[in-house]
Protein backbone atom coordinates (compact mmCIF):
# COMPACT_ATOMS: atom_id res chain seq x y z
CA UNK A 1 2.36 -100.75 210.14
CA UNK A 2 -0.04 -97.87 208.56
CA UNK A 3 1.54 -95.72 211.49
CA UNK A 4 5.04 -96.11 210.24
CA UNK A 5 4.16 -95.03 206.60
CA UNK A 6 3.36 -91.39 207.15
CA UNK A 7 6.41 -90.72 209.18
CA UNK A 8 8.70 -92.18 206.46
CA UNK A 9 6.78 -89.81 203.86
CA UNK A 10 7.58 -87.08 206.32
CA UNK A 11 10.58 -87.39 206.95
CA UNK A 12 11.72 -87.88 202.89
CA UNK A 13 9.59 -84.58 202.34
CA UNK A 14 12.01 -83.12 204.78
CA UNK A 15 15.27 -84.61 203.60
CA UNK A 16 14.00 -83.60 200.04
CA UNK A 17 13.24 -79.38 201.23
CA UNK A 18 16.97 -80.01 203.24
CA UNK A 19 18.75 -80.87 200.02
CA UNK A 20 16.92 -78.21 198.02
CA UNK A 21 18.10 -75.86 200.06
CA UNK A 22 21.56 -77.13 200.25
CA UNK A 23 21.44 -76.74 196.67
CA UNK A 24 20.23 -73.33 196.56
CA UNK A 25 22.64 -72.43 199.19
CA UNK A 26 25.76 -73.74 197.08
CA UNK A 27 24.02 -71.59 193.26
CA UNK A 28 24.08 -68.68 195.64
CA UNK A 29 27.55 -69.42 196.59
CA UNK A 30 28.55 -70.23 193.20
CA UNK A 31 27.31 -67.00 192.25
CA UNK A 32 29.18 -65.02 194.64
CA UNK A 33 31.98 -66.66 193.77
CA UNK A 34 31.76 -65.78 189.81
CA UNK A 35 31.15 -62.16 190.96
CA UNK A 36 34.33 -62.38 193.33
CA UNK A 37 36.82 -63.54 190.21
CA UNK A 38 34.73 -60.96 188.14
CA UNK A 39 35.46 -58.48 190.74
CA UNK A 40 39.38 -59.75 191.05
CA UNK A 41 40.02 -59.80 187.47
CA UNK A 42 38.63 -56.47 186.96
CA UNK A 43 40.95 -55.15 189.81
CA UNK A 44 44.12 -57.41 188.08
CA UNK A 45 43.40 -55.60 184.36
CA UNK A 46 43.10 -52.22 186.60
CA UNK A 47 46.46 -52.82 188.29
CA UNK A 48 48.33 -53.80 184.86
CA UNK A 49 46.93 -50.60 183.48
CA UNK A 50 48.17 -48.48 186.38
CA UNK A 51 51.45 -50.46 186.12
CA UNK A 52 51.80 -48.64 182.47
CA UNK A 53 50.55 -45.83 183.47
CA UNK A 54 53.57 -45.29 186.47
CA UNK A 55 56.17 -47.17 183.48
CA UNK A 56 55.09 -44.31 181.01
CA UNK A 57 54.88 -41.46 183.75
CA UNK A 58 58.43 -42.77 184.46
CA UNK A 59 59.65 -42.41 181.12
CA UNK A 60 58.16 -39.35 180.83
CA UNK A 61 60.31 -38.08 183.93
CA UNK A 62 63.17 -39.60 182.36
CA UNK A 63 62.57 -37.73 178.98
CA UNK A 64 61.86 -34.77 181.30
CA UNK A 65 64.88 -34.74 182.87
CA UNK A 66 67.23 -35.70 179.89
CA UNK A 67 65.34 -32.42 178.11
CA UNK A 68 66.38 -30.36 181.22
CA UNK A 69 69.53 -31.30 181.38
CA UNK A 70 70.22 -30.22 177.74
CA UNK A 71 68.17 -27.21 177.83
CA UNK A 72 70.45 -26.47 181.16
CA UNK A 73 73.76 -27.34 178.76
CA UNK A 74 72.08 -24.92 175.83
CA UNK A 75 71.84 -21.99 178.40
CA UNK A 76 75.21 -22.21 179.56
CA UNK A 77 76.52 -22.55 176.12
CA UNK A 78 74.21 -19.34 174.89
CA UNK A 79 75.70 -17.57 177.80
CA UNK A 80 79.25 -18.45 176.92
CA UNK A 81 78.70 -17.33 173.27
CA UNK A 82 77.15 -14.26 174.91
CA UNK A 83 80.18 -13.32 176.86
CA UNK A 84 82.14 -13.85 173.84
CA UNK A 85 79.84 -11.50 172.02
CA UNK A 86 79.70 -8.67 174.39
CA UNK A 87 82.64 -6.61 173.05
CA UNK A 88 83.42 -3.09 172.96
CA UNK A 89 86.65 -0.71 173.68
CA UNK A 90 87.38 2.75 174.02
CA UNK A 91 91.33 4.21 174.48
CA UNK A 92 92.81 7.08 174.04
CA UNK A 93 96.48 8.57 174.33
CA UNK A 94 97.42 10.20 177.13
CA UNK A 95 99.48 13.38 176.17
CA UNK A 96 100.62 15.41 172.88
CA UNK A 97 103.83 14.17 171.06
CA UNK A 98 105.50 15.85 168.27
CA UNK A 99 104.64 14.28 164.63
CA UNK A 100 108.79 14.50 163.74
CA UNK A 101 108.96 12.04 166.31
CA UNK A 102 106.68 9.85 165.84
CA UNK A 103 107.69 8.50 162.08
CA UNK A 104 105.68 6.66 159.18
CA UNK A 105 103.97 2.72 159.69
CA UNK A 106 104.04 3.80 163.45
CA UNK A 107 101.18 2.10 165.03
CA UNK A 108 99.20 4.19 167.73
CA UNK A 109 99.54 2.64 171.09
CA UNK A 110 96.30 4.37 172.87
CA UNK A 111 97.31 4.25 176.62
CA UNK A 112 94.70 5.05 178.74
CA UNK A 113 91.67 2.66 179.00
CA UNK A 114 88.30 4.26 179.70
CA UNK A 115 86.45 0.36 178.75
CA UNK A 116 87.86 -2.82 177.44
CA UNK A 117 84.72 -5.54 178.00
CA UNK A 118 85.89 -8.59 176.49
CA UNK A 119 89.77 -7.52 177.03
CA UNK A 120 90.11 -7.36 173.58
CA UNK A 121 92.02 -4.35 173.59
CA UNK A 122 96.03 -4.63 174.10
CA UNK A 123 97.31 -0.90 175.70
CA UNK A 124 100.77 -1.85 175.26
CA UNK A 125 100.32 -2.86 171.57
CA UNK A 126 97.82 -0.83 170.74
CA UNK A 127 96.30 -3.55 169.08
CA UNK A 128 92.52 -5.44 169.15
CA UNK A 129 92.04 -8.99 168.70
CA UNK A 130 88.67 -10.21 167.97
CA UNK A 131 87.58 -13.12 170.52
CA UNK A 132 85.45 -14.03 167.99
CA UNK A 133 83.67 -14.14 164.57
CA UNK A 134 81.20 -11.35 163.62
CA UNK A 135 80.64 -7.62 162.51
CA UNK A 136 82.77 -5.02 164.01
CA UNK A 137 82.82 -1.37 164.22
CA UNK A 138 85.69 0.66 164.77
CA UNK A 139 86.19 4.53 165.57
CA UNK A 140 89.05 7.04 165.82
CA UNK A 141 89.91 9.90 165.90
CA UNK A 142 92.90 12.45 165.32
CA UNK A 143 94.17 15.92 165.86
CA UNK A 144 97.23 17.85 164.59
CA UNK A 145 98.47 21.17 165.47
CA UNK A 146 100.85 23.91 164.18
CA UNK A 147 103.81 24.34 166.11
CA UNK A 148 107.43 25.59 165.78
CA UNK A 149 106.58 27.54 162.82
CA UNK A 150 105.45 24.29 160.74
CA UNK A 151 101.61 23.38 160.52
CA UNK A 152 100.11 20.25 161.93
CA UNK A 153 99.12 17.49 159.58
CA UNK A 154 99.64 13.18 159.92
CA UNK A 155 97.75 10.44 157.70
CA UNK A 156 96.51 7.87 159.97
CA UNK A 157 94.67 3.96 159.27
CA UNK A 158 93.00 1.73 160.06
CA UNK A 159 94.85 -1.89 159.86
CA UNK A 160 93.08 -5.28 159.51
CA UNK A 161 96.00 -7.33 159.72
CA UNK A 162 98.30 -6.15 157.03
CA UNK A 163 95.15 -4.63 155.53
CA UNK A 164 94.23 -0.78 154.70
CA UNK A 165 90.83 -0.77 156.08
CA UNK A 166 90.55 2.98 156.44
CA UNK A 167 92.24 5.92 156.29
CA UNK A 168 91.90 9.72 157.56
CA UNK A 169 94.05 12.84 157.73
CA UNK A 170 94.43 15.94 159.66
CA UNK A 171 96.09 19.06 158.76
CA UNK A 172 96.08 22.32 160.25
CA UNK A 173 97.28 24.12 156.94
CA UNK A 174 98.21 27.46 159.74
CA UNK A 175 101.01 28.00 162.54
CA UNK A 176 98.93 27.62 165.82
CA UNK A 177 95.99 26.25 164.25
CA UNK A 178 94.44 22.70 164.59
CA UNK A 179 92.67 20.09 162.70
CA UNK A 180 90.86 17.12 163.50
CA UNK A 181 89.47 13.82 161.73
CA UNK A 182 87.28 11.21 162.88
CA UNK A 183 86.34 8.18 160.71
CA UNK A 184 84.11 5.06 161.48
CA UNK A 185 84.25 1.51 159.74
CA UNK A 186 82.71 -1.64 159.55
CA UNK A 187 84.38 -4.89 159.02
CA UNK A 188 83.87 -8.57 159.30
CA UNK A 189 86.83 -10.00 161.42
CA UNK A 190 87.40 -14.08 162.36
CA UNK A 191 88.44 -14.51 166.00
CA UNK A 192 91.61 -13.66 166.00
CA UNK A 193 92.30 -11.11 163.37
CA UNK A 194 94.09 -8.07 164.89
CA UNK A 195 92.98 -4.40 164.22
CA UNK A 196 95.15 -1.07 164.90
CA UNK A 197 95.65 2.61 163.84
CA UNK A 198 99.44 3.42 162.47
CA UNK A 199 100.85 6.28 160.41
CA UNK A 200 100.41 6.19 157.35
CA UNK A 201 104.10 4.82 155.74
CA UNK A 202 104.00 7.37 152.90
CA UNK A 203 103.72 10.62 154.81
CA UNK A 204 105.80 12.03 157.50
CA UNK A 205 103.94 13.83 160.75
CA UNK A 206 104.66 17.00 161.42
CA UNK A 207 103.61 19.52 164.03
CA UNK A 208 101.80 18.89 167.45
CA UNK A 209 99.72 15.68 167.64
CA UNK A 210 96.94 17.00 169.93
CA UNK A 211 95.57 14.75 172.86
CA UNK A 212 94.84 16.99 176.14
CA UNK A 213 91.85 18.16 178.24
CA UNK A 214 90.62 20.07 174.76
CA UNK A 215 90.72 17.15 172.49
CA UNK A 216 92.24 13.68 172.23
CA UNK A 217 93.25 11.06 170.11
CA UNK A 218 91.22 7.98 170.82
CA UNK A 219 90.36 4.41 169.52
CA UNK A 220 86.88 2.79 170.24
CA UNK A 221 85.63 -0.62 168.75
CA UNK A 222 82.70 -2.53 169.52
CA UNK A 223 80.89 -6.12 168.01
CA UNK A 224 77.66 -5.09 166.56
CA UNK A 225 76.84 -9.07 165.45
């Protein structure tokens, strides 16, 4: 009977040290455990904020390419206003004629085409139509001779429309003598509006109008802005 008792104390001391460390086992576990969902909601707030960060990167690109795709539309549209805005002329007539011939309000048709960017410049009319709104300038230039015992002399302008925008005159004042004129102008035209030389309608031309290898009649025009 007092053999039996120590071996039951023993053997509760060891159940007891079993069941502490069963115990400590399981707080470590515990532990680990707390750390793990610690650890996994760290990583879940991480993920949410890289999810934002791709949605706003995404927006971004979409804002991106929305702004490219207008800045592309803007260029194309500056370089069609460009090409409208690159104007300029220059014609000029092709022989002599005699001013008897010719007559009053007789508008210059300027034959020969040395540059017409824009194609603003009608050889068969003799007549420029702006392509567009802006500042324009406009040259020409005239020559009259003396033949057949009469001296040379014509009035010439510069129409805007049906408007007087300019006028110049040549006159030999001798037999087998020249003159020559050359004016320059700036106007505002409207796309559209139509500018041309023409006799003046209150003075007949007489002698040789001059346009050869020593001098010529010509017609130049060009969009400053």
């Amino acid at each position: 009977m007092l053999t039996i008792f120590p071996v039951v104390l023993c053997a509760i001391f060891t159940a007891s040290v079993a069941e502490t460390d069963i115990v400590k086992h399981l707080t470590r576990l515990e532990s680990k455990v707390t750390g793990l969902e610690a650890r996994e909601l760290k990583y879940i707030n991480k993920i949410q904020e890289l999810e934002k960060e791709v949605s706003r990167l995404g927006q971004v690109l979409a804002n991106t390419d929305q702004e490219n795709q207008i800045g592309l539309t803007e260029t194309n549209s500056n370089q069609q206003r460009r090409a409208t805005e690159h104007v300029a002329f220059t014609a000029y007539l092709s022989s002599n004629f005699e001013g008897e011939h010719f007559g009053t309000s007789h508008t210059v048709k300027y034959d020969v085409i040395e540059t017409n960017v824009g194609n603003g410049y009608n050889k068969f009319t003799g007549t420029f139509s702006a392509p567009s709104d802006g500042i324009y300038a406009f040259s020409w230039t005239i020559i009259a001779g003396g033949i057949h015992g009469n001296h040379g002399e014509i009035t010439v302008e510069l129409m805007k429309n049906s408007e007087v925008r300019g006028v110049i005159k040549a006159d030999s004042e001798l037999d087998y003598d020249d003159g020559t004129s050359t004016a320059l102008v700036i106007i505002s035209l409207s796309a559209g509006d139509v500018v041309f030389t023409r006799s003046a309608p209150f003075e007949y031309p007489q002698g040789l109008l001059i346009s050869d290898g020593y001098g010529r009649w010509s017609f130049s025009g060009w969009r400053l802005f």
